[in-house]
N, C-alpha and C. Protein backbone atom coordinates (compact mmCIF):
# COMPACT_ATOMS: atom_id res chain seq x y z
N UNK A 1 -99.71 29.09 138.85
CA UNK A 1 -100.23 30.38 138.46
C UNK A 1 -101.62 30.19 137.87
N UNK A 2 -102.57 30.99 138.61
CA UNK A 2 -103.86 30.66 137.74
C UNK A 2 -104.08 31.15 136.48
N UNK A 3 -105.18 30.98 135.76
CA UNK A 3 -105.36 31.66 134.50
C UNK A 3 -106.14 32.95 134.41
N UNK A 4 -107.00 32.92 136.18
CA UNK A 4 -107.56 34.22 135.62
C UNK A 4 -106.84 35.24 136.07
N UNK A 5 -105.70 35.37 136.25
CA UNK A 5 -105.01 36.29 136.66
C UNK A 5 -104.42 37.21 134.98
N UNK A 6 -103.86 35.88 134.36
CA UNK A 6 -103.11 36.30 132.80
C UNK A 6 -104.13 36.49 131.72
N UNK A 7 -105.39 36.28 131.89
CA UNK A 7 -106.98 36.55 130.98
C UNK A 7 -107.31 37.94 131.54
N UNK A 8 -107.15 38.09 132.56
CA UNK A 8 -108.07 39.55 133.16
C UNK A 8 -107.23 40.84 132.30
N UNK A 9 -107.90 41.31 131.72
CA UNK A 9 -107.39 42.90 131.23
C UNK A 9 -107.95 43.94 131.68
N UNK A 10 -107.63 44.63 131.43
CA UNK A 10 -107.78 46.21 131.46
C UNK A 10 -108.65 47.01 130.97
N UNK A 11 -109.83 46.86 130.82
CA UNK A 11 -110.81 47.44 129.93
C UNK A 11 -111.18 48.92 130.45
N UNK A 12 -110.84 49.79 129.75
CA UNK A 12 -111.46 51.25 130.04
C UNK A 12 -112.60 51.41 129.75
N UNK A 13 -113.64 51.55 130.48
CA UNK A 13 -114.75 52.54 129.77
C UNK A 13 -114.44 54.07 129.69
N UNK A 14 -115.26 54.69 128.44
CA UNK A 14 -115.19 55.58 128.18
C UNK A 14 -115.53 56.58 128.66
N UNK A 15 -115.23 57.62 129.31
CA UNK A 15 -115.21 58.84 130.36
C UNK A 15 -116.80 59.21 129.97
N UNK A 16 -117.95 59.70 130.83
CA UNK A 16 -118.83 60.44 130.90
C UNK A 16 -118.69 61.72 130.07
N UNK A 17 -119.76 62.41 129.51
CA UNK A 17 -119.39 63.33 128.65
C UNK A 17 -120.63 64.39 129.22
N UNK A 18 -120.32 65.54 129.53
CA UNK A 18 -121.69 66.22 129.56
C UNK A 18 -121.69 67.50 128.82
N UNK A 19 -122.59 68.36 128.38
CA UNK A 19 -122.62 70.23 127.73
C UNK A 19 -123.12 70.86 128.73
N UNK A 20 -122.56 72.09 129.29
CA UNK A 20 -123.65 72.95 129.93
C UNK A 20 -122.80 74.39 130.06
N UNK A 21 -123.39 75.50 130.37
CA UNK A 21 -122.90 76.41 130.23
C UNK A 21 -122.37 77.29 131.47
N UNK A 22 -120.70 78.11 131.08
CA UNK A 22 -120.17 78.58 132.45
C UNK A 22 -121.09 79.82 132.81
N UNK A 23 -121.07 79.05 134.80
CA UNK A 23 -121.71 80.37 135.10
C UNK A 23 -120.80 81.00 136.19
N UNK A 24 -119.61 80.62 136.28
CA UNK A 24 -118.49 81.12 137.14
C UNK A 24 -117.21 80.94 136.49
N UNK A 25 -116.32 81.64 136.86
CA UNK A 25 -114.76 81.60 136.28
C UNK A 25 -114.13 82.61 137.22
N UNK A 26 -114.22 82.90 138.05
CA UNK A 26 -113.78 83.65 139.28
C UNK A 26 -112.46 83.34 140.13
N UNK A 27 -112.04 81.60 139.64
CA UNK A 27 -111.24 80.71 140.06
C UNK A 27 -109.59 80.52 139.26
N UNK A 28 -108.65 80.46 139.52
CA UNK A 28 -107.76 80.00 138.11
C UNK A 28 -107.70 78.49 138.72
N UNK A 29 -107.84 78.57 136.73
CA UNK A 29 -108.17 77.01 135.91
C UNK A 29 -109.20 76.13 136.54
N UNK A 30 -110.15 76.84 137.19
CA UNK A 30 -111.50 76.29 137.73
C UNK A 30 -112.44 77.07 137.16
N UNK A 31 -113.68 76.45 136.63
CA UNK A 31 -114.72 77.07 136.56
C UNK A 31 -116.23 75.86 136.37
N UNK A 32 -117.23 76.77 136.90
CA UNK A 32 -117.89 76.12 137.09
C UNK A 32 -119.20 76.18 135.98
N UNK A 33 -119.65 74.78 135.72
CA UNK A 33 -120.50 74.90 134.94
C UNK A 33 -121.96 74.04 135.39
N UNK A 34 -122.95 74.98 134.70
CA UNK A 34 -124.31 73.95 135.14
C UNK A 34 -124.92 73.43 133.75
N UNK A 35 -125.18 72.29 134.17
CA UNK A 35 -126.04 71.46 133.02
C UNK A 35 -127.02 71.09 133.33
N UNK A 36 -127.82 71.34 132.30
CA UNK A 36 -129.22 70.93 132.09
C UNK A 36 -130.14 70.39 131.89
N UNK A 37 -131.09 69.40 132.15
CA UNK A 37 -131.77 68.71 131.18
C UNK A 37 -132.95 68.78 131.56
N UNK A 38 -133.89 67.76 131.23
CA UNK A 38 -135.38 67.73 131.54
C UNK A 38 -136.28 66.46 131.77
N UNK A 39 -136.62 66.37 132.76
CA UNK A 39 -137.54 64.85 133.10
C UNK A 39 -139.16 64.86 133.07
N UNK A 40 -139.63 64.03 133.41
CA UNK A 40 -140.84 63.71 133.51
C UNK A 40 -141.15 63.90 134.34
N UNK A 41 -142.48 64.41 135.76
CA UNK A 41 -142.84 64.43 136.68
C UNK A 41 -143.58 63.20 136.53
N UNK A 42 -143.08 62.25 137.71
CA UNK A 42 -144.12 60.69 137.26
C UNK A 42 -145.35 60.78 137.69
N UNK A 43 -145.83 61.81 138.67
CA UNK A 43 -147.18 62.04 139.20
C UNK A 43 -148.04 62.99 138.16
N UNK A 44 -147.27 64.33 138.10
CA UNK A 44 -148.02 65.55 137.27
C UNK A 44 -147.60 65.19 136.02
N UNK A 45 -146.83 64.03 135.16
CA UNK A 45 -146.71 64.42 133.93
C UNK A 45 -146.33 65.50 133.07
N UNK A 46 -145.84 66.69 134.04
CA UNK A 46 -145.26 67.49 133.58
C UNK A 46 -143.99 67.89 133.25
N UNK A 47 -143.15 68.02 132.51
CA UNK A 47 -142.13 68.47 132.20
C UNK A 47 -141.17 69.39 132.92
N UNK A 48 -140.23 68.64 133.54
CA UNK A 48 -139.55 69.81 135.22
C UNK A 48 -137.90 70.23 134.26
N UNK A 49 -137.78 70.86 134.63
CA UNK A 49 -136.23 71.35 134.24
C UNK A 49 -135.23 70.83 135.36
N UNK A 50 -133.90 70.52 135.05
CA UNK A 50 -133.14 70.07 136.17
C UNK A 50 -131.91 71.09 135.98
N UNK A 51 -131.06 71.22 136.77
CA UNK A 51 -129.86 71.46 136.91
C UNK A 51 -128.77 70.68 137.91
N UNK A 52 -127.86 70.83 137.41
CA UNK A 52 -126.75 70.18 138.23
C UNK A 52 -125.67 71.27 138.13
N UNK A 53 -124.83 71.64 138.65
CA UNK A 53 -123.48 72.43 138.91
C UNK A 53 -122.39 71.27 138.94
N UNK A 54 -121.22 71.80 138.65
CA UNK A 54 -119.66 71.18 138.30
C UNK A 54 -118.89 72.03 138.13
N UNK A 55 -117.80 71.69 139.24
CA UNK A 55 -116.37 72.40 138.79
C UNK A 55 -115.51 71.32 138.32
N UNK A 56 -114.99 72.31 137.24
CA UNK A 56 -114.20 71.49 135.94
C UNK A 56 -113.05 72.02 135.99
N UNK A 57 -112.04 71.56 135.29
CA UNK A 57 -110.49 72.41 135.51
C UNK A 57 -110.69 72.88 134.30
N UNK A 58 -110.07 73.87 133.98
CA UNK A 58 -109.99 74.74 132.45
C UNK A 58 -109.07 74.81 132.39
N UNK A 59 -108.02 74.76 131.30
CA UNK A 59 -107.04 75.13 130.45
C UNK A 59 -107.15 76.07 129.37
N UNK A 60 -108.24 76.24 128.94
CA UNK A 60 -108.53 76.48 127.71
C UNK A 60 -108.87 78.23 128.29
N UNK A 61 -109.30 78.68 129.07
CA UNK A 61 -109.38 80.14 129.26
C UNK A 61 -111.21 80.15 128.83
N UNK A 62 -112.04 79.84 129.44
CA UNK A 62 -113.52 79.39 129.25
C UNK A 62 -114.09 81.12 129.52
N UNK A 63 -115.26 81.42 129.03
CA UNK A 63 -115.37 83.15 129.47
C UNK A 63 -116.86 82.53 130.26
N UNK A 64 -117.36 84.21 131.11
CA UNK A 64 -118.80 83.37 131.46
C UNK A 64 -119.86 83.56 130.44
N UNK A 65 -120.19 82.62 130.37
CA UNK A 65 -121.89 82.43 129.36
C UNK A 65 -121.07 81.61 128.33
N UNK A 66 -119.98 80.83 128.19
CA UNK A 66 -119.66 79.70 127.14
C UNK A 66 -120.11 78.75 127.54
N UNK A 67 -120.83 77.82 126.18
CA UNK A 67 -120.76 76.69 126.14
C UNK A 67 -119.80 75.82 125.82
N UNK A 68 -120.05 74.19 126.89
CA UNK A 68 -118.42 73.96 126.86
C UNK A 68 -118.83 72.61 126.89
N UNK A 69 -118.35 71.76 126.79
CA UNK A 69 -118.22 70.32 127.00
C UNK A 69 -117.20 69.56 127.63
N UNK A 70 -117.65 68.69 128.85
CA UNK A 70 -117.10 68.46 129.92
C UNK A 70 -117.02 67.08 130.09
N UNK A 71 -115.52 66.36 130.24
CA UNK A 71 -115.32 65.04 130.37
C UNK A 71 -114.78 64.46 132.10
N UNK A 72 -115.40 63.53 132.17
CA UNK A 72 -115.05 63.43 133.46
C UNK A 72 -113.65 62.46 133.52
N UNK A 73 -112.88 63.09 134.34
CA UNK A 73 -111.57 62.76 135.05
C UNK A 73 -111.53 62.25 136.39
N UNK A 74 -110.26 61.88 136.74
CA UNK A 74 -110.18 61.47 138.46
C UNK A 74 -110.19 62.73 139.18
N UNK A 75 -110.07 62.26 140.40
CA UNK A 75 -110.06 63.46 141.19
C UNK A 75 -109.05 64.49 141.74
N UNK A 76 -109.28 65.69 140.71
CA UNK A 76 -108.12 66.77 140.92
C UNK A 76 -108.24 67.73 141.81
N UNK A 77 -108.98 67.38 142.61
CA UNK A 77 -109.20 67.98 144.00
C UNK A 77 -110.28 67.37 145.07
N UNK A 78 -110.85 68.09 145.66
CA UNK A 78 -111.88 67.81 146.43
C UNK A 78 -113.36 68.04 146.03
N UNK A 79 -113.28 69.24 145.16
CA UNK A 79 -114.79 69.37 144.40
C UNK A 79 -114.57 68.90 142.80
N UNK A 80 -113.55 68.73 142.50
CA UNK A 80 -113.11 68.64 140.68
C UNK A 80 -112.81 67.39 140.46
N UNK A 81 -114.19 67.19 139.38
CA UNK A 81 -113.92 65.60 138.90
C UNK A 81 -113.94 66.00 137.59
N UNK A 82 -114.18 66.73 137.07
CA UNK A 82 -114.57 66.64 135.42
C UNK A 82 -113.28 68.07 135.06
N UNK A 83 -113.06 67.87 133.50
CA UNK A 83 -112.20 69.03 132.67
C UNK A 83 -113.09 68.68 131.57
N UNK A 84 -112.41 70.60 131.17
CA UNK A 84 -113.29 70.93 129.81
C UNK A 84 -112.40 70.61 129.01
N UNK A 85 -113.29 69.75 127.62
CA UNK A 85 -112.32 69.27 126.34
C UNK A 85 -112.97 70.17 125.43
N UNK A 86 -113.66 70.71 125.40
CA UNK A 86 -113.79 71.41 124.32
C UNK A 86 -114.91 72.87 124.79
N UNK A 87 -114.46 74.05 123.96
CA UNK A 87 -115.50 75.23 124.18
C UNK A 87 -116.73 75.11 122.70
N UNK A 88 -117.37 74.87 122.82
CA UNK A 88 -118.60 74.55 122.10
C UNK A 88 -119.30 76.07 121.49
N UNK A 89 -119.15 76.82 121.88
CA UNK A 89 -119.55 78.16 121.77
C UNK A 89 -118.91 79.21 122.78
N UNK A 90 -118.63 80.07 121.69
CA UNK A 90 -118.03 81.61 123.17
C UNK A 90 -119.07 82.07 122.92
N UNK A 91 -119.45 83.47 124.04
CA UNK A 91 -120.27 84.42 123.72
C UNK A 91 -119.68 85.71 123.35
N UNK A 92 -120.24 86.47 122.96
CA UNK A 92 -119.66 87.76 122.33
C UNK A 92 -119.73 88.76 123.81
N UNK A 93 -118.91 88.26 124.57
CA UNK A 93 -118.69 89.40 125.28
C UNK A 93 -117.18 89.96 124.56
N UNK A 94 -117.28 91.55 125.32
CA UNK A 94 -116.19 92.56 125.08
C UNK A 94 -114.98 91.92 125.75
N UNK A 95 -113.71 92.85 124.85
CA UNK A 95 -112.55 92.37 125.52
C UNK A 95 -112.17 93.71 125.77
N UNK A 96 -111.91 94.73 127.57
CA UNK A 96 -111.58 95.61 127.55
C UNK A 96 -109.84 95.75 126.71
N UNK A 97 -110.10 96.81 125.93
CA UNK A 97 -108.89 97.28 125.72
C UNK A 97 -107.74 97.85 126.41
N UNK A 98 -106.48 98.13 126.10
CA UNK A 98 -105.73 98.52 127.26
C UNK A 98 -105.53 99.99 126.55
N UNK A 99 -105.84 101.35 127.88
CA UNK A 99 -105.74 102.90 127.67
C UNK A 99 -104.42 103.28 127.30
N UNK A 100 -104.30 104.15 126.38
CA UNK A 100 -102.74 104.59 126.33
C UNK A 100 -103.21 105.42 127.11
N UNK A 101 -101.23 106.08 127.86
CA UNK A 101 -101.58 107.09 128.08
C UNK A 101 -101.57 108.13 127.38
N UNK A 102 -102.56 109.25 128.00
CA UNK A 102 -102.78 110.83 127.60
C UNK A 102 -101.47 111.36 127.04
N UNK A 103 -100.90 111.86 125.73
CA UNK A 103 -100.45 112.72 125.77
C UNK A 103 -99.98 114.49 126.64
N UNK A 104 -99.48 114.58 127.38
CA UNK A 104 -99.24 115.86 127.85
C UNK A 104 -99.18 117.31 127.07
């Protein structure tokens, strides 16, 4: 029996972590979020904005315009690699109420 078989472990690295905010929820327990950041133009030196899109699985009931924070997982589908661990901010949208009815 060799030795590097009984030395080799298991080392996890720690899941990718990203923030960005939902701009879809149209899906159950999918929604999609884009994140943001910002680079350097190496020619113009100017400052470019980026985006990326991700569908994430939700559990948590995410609304649109939350910020959320997103860990990446295996693959729970065909477009879904990442779930949301945490909602970072809701927005103050309305929650319709439910109408009684009219009295007669």
């Amino acid at each position: 029996m060799s030795q590097a078989g009984i030395e080799k472990t298991a080392e996890r690295k720690s899941p990718k972590s990203v923030v960005g905010r939902v701009v879809s929820n149209k899906m159950q327990k999918t929604v999609v979020v884009a994140v943001q950041w910002t680079i350097t133009h190496p020619k113009y030196k100017k400052v470019v904005r980026r985006t990326s899109r991700y569908m994430a699985h939700d559990e948590q009931g995410c609304g649109l315009g939350d910020m959320v924070r997103l860990e990446e997982t295996r693959p729970l589908s065909k477009q879904k690699r990442w779930r949301v661990t945490s909602i970072l901010e809701r927005t103050g949208r309305d929650v319709p109420a439910a109408k009684e009815p009219a009295a007669p």
